[in-house]
PDB file of N, CA and C in Angstrom:
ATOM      1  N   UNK A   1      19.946  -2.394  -0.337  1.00  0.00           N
ATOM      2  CA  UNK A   1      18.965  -1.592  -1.046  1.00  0.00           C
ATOM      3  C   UNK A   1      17.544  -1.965  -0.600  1.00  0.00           C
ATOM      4  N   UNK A   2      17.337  -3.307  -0.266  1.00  0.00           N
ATOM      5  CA  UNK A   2      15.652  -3.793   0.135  1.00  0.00           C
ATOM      6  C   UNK A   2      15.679  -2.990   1.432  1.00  0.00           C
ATOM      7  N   UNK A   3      17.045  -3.565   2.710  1.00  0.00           N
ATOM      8  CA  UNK A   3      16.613  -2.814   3.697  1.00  0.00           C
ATOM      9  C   UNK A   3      16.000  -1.462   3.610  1.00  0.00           C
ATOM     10  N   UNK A   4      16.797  -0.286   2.706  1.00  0.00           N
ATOM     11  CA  UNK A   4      16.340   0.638   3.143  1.00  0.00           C
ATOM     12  C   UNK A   4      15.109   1.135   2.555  1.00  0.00           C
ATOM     13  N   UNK A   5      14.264  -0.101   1.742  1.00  0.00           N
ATOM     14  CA  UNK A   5      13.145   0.422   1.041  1.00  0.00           C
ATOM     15  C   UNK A   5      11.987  -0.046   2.297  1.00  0.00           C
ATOM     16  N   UNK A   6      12.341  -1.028   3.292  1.00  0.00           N
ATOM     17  CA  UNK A   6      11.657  -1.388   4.085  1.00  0.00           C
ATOM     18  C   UNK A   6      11.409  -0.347   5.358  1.00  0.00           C
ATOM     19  N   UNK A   7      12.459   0.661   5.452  1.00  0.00           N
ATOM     20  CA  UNK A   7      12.194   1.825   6.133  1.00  0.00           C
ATOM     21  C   UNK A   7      11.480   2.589   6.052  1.00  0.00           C
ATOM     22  N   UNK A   8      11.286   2.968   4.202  1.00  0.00           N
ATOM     23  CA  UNK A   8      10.781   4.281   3.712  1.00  0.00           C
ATOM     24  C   UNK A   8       9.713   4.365   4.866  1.00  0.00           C
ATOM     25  N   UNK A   9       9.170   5.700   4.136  1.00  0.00           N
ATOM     26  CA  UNK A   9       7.900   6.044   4.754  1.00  0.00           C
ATOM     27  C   UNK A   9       6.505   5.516   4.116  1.00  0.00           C
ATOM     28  N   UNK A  10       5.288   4.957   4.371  1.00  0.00           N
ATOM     29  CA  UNK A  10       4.627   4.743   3.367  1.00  0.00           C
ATOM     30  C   UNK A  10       3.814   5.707   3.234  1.00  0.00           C
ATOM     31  N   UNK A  11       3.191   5.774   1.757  1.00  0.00           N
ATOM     32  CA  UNK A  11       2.827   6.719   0.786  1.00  0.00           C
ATOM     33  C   UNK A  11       0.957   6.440   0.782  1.00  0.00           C
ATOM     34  N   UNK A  12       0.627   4.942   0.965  1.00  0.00           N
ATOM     35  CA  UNK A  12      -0.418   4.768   0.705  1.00  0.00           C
ATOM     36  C   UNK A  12      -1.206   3.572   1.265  1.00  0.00           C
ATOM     37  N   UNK A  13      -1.649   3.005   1.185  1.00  0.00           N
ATOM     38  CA  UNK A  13      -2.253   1.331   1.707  1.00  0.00           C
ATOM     39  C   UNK A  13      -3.369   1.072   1.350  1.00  0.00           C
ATOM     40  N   UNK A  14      -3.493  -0.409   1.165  1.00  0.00           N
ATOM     41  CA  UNK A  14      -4.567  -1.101  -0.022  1.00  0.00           C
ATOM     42  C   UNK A  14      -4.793  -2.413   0.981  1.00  0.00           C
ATOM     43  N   UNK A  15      -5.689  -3.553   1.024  1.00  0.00           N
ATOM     44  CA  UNK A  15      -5.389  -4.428   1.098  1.00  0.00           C
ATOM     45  C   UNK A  15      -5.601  -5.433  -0.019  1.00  0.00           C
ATOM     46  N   UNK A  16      -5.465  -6.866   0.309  1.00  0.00           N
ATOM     47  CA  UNK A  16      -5.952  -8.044  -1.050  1.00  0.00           C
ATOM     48  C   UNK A  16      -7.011  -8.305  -1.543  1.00  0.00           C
ATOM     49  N   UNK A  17      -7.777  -7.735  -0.786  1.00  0.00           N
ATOM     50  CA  UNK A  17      -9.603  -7.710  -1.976  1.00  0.00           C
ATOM     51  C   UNK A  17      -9.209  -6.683  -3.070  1.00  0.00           C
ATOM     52  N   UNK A  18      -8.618  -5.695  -2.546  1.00  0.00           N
ATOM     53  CA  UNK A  18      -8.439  -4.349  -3.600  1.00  0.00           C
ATOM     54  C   UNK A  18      -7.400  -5.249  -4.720  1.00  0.00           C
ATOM     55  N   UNK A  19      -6.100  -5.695  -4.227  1.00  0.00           N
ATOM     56  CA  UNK A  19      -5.202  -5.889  -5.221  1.00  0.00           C
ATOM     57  C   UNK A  19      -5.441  -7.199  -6.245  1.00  0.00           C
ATOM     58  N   UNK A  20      -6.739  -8.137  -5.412  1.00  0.00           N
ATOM     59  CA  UNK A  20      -7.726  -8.694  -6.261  1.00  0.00           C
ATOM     60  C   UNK A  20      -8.142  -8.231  -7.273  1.00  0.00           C
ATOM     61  N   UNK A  21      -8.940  -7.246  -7.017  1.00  0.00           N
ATOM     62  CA  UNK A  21      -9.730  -6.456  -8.128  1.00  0.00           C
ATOM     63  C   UNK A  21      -8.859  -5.581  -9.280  1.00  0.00           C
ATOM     64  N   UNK A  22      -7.774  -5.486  -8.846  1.00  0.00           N
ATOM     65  CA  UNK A  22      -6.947  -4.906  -9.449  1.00  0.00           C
ATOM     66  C   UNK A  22      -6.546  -6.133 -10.495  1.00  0.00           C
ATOM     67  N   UNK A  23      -6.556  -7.284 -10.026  1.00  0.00           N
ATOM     68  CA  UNK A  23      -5.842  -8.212 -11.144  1.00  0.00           C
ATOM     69  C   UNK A  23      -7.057  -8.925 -11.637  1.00  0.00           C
ATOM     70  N   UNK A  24      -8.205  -9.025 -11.542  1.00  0.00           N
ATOM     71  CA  UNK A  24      -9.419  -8.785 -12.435  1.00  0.00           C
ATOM     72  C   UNK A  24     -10.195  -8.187 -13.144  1.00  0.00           C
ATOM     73  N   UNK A  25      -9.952  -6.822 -13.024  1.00  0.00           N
ATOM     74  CA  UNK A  25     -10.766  -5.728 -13.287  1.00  0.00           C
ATOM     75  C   UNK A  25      -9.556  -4.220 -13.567  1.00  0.00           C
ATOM     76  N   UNK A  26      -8.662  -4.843 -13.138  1.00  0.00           N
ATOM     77  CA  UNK A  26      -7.176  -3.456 -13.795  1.00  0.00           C
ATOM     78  C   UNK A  26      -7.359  -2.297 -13.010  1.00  0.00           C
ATOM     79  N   UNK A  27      -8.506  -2.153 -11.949  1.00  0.00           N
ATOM     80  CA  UNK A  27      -8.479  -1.322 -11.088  1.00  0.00           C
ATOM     81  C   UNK A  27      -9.052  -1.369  -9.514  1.00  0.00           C
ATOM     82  N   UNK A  28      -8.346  -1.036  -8.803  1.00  0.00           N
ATOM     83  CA  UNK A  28      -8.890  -1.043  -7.081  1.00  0.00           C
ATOM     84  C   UNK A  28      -8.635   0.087  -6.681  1.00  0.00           C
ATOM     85  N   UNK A  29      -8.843   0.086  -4.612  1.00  0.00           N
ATOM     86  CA  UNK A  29      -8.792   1.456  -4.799  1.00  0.00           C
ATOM     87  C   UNK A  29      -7.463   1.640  -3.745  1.00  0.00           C
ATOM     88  N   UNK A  30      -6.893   2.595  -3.675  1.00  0.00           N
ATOM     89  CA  UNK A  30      -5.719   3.082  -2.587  1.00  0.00           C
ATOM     90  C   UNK A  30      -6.488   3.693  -1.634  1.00  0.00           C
ATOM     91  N   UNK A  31      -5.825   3.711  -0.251  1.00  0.00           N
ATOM     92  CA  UNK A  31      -6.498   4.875   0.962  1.00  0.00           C
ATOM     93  C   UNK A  31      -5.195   5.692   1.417  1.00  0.00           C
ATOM     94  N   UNK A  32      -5.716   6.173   2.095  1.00  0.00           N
ATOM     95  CA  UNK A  32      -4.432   7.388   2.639  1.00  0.00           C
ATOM     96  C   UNK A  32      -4.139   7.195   3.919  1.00  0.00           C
ATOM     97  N   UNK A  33      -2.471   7.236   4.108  1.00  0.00           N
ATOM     98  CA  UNK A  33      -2.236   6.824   5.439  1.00  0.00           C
ATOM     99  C   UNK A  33      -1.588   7.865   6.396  1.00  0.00           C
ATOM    100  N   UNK A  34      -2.251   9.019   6.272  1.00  0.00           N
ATOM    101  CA  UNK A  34      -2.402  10.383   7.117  1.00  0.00           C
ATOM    102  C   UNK A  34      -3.878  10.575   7.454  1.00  0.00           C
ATOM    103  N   UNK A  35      -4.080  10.283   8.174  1.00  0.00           N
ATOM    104  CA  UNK A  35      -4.530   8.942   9.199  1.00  0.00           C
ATOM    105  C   UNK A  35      -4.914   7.253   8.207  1.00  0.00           C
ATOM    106  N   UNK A  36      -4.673   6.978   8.998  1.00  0.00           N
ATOM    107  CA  UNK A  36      -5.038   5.037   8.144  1.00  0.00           C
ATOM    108  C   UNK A  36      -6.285   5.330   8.823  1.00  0.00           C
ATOM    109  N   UNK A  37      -7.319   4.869   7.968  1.00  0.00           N
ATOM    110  CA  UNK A  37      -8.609   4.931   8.670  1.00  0.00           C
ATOM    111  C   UNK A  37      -9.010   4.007   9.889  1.00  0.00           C
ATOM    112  N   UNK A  38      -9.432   4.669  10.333  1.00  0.00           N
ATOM    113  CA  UNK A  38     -10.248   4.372  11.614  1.00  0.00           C
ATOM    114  C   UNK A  38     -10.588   2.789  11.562  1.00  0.00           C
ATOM    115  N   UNK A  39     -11.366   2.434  10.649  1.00  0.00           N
ATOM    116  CA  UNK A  39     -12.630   1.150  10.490  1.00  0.00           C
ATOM    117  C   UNK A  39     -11.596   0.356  10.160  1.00  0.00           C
ATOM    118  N   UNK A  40     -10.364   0.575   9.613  1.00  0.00           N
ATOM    119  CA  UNK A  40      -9.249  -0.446   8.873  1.00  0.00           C
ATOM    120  C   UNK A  40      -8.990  -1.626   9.717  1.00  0.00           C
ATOM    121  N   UNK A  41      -9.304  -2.753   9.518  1.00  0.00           N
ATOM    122  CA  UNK A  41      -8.193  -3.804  10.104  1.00  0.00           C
ATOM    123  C   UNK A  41      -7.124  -3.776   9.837  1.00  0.00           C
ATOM    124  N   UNK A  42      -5.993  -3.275  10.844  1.00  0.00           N
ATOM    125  CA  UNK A  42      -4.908  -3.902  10.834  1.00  0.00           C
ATOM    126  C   UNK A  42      -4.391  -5.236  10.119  1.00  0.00           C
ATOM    127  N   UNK A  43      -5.033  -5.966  10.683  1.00  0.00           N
ATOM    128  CA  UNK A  43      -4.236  -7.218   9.983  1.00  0.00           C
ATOM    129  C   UNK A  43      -4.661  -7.427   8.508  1.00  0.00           C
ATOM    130  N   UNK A  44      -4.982  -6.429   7.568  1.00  0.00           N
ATOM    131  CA  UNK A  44      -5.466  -6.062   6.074  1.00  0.00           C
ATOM    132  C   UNK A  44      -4.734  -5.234   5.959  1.00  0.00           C
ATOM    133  N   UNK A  45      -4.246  -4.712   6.325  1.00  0.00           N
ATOM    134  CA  UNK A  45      -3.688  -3.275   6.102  1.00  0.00           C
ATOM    135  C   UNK A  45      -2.377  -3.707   5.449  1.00  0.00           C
ATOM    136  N   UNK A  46      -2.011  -3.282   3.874  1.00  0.00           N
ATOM    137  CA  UNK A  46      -0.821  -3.610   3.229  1.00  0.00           C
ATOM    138  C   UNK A  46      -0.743  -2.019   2.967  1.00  0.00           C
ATOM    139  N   UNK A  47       0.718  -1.830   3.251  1.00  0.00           N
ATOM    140  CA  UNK A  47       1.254  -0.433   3.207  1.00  0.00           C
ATOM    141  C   UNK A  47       1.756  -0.431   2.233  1.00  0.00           C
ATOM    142  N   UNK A  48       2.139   0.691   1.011  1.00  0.00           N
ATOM    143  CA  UNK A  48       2.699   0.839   0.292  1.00  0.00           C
ATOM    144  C   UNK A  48       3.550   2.097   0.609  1.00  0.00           C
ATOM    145  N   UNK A  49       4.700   1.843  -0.601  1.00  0.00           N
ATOM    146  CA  UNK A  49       5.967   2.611  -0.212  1.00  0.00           C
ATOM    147  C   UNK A  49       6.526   3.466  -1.670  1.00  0.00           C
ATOM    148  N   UNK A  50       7.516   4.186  -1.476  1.00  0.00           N
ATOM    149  CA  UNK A  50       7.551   5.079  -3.110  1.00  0.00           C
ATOM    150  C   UNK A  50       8.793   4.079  -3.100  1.00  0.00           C
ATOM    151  N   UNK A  51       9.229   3.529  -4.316  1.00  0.00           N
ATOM    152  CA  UNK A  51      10.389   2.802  -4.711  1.00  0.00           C
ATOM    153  C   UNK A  51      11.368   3.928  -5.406  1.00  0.00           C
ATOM    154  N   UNK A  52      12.735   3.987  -4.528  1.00  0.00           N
ATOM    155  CA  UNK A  52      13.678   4.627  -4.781  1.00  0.00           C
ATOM    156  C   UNK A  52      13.942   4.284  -6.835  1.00  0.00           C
ATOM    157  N   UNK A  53      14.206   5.198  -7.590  1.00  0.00           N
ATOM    158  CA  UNK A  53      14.592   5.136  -9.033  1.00  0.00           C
ATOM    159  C   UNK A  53      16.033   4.638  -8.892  1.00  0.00           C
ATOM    160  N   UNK A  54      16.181   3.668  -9.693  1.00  0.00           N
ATOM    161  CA  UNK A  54      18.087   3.238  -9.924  1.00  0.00           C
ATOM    162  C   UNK A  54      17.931   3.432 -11.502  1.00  0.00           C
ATOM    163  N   UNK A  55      19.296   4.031 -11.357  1.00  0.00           N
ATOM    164  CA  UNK A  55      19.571   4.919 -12.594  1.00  0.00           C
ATOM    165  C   UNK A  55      20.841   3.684 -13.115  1.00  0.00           C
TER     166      UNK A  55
END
């Protein structure tokens, strides 16, 4: 089940200053990864993914 969540497609990407602020402040921001922006470092770049529902 992890493997195939490690396939998905991703949906969005943030990196750890954002998910910082998120656990100080309850909000950061997401970017869009149709195109990942330009200015992005790579090596910041945390992708996010849609998590399959188990019923």
């Amino acid at each position: 089940m992890v493997l195939a969540s490690l396939e998905a497609n991703s949906v969005a990407w943030t990196d750890e200053q954002e998910l910082r602020d998120v656990d100080k402040f309850g909000c950061g921001y997401l970017f869009t990864v149709n195109p990942i922006t330009p200015n992005a470092d790579p090596r910041r770049v945390i992708k996010l993914c849609r998590m399959l529902e188990i019923e």
